[in-house]
C-alpha atoms as a PDB file:
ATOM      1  CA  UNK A   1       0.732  82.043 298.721  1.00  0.00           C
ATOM      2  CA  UNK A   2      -1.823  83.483 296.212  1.00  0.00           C
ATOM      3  CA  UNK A   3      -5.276  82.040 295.100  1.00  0.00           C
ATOM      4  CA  UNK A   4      -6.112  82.928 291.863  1.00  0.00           C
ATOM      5  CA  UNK A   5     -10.147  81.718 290.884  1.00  0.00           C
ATOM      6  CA  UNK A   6     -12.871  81.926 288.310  1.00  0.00           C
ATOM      7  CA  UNK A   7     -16.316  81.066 289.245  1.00  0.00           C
ATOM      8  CA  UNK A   8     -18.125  81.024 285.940  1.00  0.00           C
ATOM      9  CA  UNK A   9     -21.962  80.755 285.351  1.00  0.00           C
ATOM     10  CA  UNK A  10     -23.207  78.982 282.667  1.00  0.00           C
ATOM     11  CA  UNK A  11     -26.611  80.777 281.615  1.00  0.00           C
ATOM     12  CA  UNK A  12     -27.041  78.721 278.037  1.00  0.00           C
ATOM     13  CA  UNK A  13     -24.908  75.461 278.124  1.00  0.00           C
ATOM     14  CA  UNK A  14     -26.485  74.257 274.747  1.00  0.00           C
ATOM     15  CA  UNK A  15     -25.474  77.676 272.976  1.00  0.00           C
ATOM     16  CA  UNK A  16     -21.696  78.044 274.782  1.00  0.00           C
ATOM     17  CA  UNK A  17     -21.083  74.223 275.663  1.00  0.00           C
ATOM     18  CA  UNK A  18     -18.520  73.549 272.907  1.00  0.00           C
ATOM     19  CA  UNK A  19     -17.046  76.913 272.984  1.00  0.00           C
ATOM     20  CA  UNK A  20     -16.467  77.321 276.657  1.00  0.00           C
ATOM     21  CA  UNK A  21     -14.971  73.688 276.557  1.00  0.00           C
ATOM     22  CA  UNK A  22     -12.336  74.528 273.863  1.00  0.00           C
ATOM     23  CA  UNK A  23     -11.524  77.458 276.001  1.00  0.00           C
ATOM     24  CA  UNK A  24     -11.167  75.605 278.972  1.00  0.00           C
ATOM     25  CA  UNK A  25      -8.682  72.699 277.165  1.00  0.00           C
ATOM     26  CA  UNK A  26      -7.372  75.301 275.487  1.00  0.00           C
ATOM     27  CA  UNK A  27      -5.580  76.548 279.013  1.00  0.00           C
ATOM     28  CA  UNK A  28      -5.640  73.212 280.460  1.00  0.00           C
ATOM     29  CA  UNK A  29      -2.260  74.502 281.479  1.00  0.00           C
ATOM     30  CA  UNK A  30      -3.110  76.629 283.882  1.00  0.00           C
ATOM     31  CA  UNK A  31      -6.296  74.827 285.172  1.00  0.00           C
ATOM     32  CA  UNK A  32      -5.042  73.326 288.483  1.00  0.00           C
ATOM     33  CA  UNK A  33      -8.564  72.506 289.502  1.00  0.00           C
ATOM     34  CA  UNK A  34     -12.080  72.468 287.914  1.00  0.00           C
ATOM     35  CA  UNK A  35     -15.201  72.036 289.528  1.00  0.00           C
ATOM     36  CA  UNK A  36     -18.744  72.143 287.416  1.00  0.00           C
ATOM     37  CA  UNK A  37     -21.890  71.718 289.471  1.00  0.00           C
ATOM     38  CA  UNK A  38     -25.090  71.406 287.596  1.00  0.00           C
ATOM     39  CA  UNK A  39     -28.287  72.766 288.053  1.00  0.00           C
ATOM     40  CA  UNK A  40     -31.232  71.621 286.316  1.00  0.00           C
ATOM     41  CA  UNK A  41     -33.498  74.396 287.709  1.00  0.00           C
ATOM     42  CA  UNK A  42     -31.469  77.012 286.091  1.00  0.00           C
ATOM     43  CA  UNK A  43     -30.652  75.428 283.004  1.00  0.00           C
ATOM     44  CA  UNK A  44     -27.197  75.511 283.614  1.00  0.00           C
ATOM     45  CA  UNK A  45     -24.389  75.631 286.248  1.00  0.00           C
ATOM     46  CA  UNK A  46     -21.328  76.671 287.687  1.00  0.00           C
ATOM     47  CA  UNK A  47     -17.678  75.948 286.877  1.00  0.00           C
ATOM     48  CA  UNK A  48     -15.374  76.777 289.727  1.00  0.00           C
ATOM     49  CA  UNK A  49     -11.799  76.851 288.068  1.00  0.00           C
ATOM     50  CA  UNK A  50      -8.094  77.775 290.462  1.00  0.00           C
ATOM     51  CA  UNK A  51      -5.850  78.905 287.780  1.00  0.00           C
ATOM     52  CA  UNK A  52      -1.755  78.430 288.539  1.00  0.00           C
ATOM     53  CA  UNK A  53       1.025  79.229 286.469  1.00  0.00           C
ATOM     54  CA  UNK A  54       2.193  81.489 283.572  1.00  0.00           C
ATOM     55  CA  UNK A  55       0.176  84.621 284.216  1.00  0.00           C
ATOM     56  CA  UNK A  56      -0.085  85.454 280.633  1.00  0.00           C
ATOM     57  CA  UNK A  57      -1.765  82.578 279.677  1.00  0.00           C
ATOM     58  CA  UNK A  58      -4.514  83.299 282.930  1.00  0.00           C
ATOM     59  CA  UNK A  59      -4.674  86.421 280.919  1.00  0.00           C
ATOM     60  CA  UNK A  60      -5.303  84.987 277.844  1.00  0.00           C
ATOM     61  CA  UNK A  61      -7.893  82.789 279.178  1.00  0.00           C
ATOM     62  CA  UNK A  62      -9.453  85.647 280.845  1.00  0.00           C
ATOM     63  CA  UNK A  63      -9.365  87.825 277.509  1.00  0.00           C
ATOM     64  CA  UNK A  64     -11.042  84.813 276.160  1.00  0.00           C
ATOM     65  CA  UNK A  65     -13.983  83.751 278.605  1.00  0.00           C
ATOM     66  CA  UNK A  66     -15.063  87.676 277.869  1.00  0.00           C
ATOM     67  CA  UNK A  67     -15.586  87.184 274.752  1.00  0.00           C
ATOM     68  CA  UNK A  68     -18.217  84.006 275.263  1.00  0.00           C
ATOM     69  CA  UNK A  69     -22.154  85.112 275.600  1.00  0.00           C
ATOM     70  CA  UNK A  70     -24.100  83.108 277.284  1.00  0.00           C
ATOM     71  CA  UNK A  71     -21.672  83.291 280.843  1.00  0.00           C
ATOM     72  CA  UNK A  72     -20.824  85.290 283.390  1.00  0.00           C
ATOM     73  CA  UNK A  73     -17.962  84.895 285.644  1.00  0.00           C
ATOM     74  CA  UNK A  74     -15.687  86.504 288.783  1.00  0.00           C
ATOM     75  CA  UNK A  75     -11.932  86.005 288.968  1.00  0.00           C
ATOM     76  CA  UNK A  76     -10.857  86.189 292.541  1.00  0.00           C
ATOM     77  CA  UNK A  77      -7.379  86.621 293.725  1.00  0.00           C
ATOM     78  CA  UNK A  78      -6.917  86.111 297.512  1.00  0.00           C
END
């Protein structure tokens, strides 16, 4: 069994909010679970995501969350 996860930062949720989110329902389909923990003395937070499914649509999403400013994220496959 294989873990596939992004662990994204948010470094400015005003400026990527809707964008990220349109992302994110974009590929619903492949978002088993999604965790966002906020942190007001960063100005931001962290969404945890495990990604199942059609591995061309994790791609896509992937393709995608690199092209947002204002994040940074890891995908980890265990």
């Amino acid at each position: 069994m294989e873990y596939n996860v992004i662990s994204i930062l948010v470094r400015e949720p005003v400026k990527v909010g809707t964008k990220l989110q349109d992302v994110l329902s974009l590929y619903g389909c492949v978002i088993r679970t999604r965790l966002g923990l906020h942190r007001e003395e960063i100005a931001g937070g962290i969404i945890i995501l495990e990604l199942s499914g059609d591995q061309k649509q994790i791609d896509l999403l992937v393709a995608e969350l690199n092209e947002i400013e204002g994040i940074e994220f890891k995908q980890i496959i265990i």
